[in-house]
C-alpha atoms as a PDB file:
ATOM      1  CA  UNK A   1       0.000   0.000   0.000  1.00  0.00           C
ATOM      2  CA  UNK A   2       3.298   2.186  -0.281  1.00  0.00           C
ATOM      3  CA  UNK A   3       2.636   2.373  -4.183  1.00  0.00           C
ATOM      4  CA  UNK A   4       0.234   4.316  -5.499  1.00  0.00           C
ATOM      5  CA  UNK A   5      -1.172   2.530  -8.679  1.00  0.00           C
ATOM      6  CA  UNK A   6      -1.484  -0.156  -6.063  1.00  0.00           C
ATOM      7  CA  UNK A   7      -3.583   1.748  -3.677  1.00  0.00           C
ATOM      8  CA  UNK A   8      -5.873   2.264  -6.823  1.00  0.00           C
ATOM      9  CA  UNK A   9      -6.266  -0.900  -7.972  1.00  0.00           C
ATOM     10  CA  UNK A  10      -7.573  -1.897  -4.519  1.00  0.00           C
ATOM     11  CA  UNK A  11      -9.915   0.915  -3.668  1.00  0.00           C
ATOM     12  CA  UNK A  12     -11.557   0.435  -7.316  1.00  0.00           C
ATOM     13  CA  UNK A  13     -11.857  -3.332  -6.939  1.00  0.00           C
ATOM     14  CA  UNK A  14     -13.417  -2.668  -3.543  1.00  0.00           C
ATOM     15  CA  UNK A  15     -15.581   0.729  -4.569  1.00  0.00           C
ATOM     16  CA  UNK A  16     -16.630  -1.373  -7.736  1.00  0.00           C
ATOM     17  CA  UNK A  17     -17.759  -3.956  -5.652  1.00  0.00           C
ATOM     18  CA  UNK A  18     -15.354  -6.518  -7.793  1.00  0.00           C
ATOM     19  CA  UNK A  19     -15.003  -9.995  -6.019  1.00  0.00           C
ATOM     20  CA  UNK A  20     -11.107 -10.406  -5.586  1.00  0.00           C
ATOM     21  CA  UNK A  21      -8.369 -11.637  -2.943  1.00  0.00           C
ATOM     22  CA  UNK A  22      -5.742  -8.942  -2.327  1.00  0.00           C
ATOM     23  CA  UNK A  23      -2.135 -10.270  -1.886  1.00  0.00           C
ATOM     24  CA  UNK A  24       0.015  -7.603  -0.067  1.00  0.00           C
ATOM     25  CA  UNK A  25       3.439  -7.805  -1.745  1.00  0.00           C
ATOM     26  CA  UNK A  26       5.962  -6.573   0.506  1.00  0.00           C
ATOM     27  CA  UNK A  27       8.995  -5.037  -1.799  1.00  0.00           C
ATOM     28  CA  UNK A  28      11.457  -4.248   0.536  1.00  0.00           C
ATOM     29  CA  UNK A  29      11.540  -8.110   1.072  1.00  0.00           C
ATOM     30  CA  UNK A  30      11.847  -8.718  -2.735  1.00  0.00           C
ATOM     31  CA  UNK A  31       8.380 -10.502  -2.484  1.00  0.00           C
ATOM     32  CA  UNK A  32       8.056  -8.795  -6.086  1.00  0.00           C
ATOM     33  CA  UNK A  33      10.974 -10.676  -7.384  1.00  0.00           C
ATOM     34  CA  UNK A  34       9.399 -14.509  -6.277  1.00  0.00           C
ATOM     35  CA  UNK A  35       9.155 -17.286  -9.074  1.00  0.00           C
ATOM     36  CA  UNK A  36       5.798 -16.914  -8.153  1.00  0.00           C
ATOM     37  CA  UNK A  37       5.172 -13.640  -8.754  1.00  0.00           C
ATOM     38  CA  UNK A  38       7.587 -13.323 -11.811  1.00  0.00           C
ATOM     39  CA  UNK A  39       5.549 -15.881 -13.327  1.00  0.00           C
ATOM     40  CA  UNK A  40       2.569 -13.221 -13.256  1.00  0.00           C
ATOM     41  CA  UNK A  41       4.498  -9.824 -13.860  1.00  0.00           C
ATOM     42  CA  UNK A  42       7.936 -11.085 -15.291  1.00  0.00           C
ATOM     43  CA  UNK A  43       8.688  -6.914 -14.742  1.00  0.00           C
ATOM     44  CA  UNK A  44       8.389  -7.600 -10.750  1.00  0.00           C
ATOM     45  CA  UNK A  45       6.887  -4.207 -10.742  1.00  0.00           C
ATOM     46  CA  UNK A  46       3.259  -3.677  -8.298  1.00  0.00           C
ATOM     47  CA  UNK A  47       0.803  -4.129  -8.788  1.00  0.00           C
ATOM     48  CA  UNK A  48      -0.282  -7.030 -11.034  1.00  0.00           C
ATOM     49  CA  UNK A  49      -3.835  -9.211 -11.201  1.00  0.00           C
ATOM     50  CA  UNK A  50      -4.043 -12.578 -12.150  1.00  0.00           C
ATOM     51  CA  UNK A  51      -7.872 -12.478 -13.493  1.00  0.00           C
ATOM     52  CA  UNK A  52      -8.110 -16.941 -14.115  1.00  0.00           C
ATOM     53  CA  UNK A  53      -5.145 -17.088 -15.865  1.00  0.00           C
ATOM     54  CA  UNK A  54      -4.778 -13.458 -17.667  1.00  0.00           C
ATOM     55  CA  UNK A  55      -2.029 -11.645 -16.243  1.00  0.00           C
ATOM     56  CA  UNK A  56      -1.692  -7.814 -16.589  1.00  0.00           C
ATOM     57  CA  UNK A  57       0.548  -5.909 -15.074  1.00  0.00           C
ATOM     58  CA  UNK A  58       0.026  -1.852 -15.396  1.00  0.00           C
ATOM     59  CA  UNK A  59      -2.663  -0.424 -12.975  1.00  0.00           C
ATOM     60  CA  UNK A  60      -4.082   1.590 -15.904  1.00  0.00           C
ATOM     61  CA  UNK A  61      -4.175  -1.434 -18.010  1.00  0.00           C
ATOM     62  CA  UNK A  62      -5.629  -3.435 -14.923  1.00  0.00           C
ATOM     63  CA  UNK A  63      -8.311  -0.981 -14.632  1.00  0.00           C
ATOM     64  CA  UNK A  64      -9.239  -0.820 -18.173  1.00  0.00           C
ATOM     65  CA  UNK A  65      -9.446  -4.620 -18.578  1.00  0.00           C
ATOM     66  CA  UNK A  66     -11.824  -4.662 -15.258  1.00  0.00           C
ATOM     67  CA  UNK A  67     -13.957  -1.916 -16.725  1.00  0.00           C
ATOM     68  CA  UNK A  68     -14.305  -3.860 -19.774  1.00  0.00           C
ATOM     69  CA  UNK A  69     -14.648  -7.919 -18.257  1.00  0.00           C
ATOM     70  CA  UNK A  70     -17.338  -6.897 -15.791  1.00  0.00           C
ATOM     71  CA  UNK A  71     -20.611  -5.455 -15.764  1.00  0.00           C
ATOM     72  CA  UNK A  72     -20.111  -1.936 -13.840  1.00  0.00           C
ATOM     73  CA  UNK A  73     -21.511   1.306 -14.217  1.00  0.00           C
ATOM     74  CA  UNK A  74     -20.758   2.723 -17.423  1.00  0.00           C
ATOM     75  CA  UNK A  75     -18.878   6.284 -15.231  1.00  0.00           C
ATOM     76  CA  UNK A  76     -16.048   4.459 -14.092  1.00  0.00           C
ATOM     77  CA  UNK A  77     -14.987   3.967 -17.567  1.00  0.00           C
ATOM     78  CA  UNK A  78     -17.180   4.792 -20.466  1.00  0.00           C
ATOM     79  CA  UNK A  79     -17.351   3.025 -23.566  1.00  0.00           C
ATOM     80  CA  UNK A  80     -18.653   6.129 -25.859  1.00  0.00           C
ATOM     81  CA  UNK A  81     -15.679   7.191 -27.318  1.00  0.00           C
ATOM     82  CA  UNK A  82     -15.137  10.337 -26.705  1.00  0.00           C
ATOM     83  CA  UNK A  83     -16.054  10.128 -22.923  1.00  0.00           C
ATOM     84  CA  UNK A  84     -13.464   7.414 -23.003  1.00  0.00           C
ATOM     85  CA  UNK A  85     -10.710   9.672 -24.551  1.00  0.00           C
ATOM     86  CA  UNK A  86     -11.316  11.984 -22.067  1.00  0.00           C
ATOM     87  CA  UNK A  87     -10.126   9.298 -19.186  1.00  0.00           C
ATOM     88  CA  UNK A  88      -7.662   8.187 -21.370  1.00  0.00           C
ATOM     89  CA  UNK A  89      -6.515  11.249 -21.732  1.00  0.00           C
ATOM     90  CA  UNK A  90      -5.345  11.821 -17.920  1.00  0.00           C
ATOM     91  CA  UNK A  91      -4.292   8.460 -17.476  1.00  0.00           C
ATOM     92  CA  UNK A  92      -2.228   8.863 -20.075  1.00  0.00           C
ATOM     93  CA  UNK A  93      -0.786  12.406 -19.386  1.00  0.00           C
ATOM     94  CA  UNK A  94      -0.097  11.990 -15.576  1.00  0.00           C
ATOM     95  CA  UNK A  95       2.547   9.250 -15.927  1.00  0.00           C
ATOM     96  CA  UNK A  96       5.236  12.167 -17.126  1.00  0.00           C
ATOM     97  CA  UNK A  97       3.350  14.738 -14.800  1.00  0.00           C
ATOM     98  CA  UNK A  98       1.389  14.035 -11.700  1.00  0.00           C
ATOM     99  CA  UNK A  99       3.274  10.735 -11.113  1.00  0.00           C
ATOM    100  CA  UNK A 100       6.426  11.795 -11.834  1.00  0.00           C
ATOM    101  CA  UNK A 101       6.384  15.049 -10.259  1.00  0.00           C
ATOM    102  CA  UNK A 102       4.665  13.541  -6.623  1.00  0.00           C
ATOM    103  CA  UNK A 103       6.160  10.026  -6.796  1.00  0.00           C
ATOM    104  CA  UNK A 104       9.700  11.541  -7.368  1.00  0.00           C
ATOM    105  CA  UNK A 105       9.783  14.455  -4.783  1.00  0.00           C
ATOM    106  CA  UNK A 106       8.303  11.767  -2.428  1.00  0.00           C
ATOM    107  CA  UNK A 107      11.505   9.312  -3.056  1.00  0.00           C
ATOM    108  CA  UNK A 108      13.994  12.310  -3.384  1.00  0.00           C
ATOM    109  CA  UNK A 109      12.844  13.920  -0.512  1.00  0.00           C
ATOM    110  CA  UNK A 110      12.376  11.233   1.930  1.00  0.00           C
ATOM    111  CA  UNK A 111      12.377   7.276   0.664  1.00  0.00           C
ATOM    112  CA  UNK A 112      16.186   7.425  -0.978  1.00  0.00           C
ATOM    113  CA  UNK A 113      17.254   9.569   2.222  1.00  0.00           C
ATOM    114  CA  UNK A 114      15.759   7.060   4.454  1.00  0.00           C
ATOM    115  CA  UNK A 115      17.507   4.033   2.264  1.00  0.00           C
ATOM    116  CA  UNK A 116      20.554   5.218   2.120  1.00  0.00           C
ATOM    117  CA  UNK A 117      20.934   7.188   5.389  1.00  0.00           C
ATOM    118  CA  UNK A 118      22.418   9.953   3.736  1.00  0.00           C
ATOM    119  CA  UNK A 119      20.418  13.565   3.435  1.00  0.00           C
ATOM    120  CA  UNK A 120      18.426  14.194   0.560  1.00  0.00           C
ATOM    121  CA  UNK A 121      20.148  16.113  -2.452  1.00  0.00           C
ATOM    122  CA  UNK A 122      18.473  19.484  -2.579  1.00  0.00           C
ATOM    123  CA  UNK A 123      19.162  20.250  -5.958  1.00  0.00           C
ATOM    124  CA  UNK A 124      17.027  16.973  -6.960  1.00  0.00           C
ATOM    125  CA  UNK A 125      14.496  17.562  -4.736  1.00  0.00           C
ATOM    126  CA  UNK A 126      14.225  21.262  -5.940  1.00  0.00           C
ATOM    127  CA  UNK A 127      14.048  19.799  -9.044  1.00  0.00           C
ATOM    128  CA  UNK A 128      11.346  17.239  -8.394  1.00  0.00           C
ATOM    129  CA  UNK A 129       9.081  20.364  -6.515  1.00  0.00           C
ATOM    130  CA  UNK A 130       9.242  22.451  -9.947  1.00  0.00           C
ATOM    131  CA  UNK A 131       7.956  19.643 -12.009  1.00  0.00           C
ATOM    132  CA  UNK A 132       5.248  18.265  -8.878  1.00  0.00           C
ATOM    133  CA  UNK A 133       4.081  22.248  -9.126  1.00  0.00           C
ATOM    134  CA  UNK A 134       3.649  22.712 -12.813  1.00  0.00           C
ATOM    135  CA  UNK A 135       1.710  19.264 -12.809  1.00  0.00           C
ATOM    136  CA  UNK A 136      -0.438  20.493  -9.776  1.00  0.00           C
ATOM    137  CA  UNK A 137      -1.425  23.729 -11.598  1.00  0.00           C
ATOM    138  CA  UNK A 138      -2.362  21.889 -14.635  1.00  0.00           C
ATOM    139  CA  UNK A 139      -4.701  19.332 -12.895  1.00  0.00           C
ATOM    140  CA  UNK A 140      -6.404  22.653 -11.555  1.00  0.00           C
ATOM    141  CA  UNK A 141      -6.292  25.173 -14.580  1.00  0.00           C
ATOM    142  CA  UNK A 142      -6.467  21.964 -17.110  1.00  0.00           C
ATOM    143  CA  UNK A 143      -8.186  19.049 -15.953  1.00  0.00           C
ATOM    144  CA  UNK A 144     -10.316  20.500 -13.264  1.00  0.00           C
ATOM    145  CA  UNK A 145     -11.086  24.042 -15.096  1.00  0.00           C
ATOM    146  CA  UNK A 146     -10.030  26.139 -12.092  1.00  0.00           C
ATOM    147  CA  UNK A 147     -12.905  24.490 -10.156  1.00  0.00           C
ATOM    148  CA  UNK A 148     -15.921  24.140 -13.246  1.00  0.00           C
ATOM    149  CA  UNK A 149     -14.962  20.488 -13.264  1.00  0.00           C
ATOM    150  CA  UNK A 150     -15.984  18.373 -10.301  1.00  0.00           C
ATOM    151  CA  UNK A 151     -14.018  15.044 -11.786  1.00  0.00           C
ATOM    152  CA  UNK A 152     -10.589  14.827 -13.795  1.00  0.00           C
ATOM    153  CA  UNK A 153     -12.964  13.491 -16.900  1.00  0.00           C
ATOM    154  CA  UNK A 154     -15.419  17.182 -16.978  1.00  0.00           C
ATOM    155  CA  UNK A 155     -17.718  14.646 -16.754  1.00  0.00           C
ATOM    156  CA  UNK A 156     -20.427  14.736 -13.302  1.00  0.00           C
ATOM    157  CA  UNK A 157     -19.680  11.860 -12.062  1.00  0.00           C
ATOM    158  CA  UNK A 158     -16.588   9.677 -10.683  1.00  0.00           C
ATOM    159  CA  UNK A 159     -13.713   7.969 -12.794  1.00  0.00           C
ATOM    160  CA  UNK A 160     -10.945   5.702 -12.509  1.00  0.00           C
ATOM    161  CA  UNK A 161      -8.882   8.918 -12.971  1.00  0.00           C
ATOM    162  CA  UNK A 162     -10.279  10.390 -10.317  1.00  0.00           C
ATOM    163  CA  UNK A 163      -9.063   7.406  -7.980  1.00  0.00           C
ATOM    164  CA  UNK A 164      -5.449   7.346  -9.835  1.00  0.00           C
ATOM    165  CA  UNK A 165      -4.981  11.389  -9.745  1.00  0.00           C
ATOM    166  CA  UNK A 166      -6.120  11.476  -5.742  1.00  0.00           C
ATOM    167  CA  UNK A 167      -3.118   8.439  -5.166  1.00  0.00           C
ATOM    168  CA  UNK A 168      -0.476  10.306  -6.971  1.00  0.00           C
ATOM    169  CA  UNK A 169      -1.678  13.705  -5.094  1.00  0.00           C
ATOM    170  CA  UNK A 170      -1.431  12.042  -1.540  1.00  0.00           C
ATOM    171  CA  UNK A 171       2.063  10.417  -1.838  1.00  0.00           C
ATOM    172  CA  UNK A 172       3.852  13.509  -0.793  1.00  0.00           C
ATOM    173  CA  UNK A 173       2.563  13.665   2.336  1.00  0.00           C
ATOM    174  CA  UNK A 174       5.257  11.248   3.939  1.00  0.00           C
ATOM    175  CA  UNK A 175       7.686  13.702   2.553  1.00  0.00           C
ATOM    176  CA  UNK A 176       5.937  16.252   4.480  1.00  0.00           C
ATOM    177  CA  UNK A 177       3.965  18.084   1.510  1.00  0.00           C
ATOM    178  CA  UNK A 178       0.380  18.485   1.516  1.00  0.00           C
ATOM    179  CA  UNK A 179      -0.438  19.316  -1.871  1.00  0.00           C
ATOM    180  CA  UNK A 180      -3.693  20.820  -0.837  1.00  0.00           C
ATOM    181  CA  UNK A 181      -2.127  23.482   1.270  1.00  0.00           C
ATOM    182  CA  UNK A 182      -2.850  27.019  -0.519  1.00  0.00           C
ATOM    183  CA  UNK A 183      -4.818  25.241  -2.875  1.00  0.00           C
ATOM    184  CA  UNK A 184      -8.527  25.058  -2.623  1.00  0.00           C
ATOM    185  CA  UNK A 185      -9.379  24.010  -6.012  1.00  0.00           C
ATOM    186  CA  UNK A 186      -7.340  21.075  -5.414  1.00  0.00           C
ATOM    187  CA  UNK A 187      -7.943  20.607  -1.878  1.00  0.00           C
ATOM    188  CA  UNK A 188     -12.019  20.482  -2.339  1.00  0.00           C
ATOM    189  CA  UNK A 189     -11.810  18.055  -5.187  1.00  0.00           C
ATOM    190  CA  UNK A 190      -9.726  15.493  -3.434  1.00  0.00           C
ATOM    191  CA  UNK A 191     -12.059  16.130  -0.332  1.00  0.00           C
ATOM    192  CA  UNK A 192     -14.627  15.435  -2.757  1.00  0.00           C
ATOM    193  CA  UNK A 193     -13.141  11.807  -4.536  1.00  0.00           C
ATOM    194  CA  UNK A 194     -12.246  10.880  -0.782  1.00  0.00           C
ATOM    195  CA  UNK A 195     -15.660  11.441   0.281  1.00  0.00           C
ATOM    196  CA  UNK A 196     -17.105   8.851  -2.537  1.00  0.00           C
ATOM    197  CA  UNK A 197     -14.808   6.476  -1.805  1.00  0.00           C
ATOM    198  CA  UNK A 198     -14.715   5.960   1.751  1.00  0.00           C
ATOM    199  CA  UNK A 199     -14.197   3.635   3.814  1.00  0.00           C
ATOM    200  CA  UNK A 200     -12.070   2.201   1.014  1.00  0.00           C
ATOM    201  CA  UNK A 201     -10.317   5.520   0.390  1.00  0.00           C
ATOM    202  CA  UNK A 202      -9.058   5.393   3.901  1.00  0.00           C
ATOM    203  CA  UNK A 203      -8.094   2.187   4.884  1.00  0.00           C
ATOM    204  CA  UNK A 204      -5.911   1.972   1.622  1.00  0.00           C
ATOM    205  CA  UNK A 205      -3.983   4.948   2.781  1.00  0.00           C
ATOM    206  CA  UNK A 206      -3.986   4.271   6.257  1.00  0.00           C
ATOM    207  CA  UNK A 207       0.249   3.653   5.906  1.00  0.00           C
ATOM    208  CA  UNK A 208       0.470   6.974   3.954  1.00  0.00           C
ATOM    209  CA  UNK A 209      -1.570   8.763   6.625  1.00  0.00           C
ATOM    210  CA  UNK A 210       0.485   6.937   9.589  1.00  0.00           C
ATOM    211  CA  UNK A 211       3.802   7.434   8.389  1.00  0.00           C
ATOM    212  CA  UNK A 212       2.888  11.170   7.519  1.00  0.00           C
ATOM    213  CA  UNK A 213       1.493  11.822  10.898  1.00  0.00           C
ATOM    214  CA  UNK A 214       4.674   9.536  12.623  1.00  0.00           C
ATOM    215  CA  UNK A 215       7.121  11.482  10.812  1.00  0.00           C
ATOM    216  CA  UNK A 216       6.171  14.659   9.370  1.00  0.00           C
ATOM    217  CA  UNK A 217       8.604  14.289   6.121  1.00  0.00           C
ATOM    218  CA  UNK A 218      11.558  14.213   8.361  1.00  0.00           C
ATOM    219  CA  UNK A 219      13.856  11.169   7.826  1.00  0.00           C
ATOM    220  CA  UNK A 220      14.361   8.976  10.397  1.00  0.00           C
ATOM    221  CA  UNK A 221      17.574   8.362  11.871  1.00  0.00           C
ATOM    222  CA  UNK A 222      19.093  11.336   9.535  1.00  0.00           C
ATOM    223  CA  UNK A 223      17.563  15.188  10.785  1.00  0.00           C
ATOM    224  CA  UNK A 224      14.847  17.083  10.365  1.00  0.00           C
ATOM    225  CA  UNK A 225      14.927  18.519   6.876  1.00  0.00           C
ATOM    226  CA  UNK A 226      13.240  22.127   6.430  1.00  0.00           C
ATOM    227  CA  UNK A 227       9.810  21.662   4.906  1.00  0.00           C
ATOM    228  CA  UNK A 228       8.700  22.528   1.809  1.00  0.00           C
ATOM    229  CA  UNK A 229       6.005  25.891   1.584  1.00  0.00           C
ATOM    230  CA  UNK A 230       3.283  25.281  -1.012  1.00  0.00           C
ATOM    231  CA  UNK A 231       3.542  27.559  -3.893  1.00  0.00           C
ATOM    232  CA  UNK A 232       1.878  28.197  -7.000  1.00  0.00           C
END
């Protein structure tokens, strides 16, 4: 539940109502590089479904694939085409943005510290905070029209981007960044996904919100690194 396509793939499975057996798949134990697990995800990458025998190992691929084997609301994933683009669209987009903007300042600024007991470079994690802000004022100016859109789609009602965006968004928050500080658009619309979502929304990001509160972004057993202000 430390990765956040993983955290997705859960908390759609369980807001979808999908019948499934989660296996945790601890990585810092190399559970991700087991025969057994190579034999379903050969990349040893999380997280990965084995639906009776069809293995697929991206979350946005996993999604897809559920969206289109089972019979769910149409919203999570439409099937016109041009409501579908518009999903597409994000999922597509926030891999070089959201993701790698929030899932890199997180392991900069606090995971690589933490693994190698050494403090975090600041030029990389100034680095990593430029492109995590550009990709935060996009989601608001582009994909959320400065607050006309309730969902990543434009459309009115919840997505699988919506579950993958609000993930990404909350991964800096063990490096002790809220992305939500001094930003309302953003802050409401994640308020907003979590609200739909819950209880699953919370109880998959129960470790996120533990080790945030535990720790605060500073790295244990190193200092207390300055924190990072929220800026536009």
């Amino acid at each position: 539940m430390m990765s956040q396509p993983s955290r997705a793939v859960l908390i759609f499975c369980r807001a979808a109502a999908i019948p499934h057996e989660f296996k945790p798949i601890m990585v810092k134990n190399l559970e991700n590089k087991t025969d057994d697990f190579l034999k379903i995800n050969p990349l040893g990458t999380v997280p990965a479904i084995d639906d009776g025998g069809v293995a697929i190992k991206d979350s946005s691929a996993i999604l897809r694939y559920l969206c289109r084997t089972r019979d769910l609301p149409d919203h999570w994933f439409p099937r016109d085409p041009a409501s579908e683009a518009k999903v597409d669209e994000f999922l597509h987009w926030q891999h070089l943005n959201v993701r790698a903007g929030c899932a890199l300042y997180f392991i900069k600024r606090w995971l690589e510290p933490i693994t190698k007991q050494k403090p975090p470079n600041e030029a990389d994690v100034a680095r990593q905070l430029k492109i995590m802000t550009k990709a935060l004022n996009t989601v608001e100016s582009v994909w959320l029209e400065n607050g006309k859109n309730k969902y990543i789609s434009g459309s009115e009602k919840i997505s699988v981007a919506d579950i993958m965006a609000c993930c990404e968004l909350e991964q800096p928050l063990m490096a002790g960044y809220d992305v939500r500080e001094g930003r309302p658009i953003l802050s409401e619309y994640m308020d907003r996904i979590k609200a739909e979502l819950n209880p699953h929304y919370d109880d998959a990001h129960k470790i996120v919100f533990q080790m945030a509160k535990k720790f605060g972004g500073d790295i244990p057993g190193i200092y207390e690194p300055r924190k990072e202000k929220s800026n536009k």
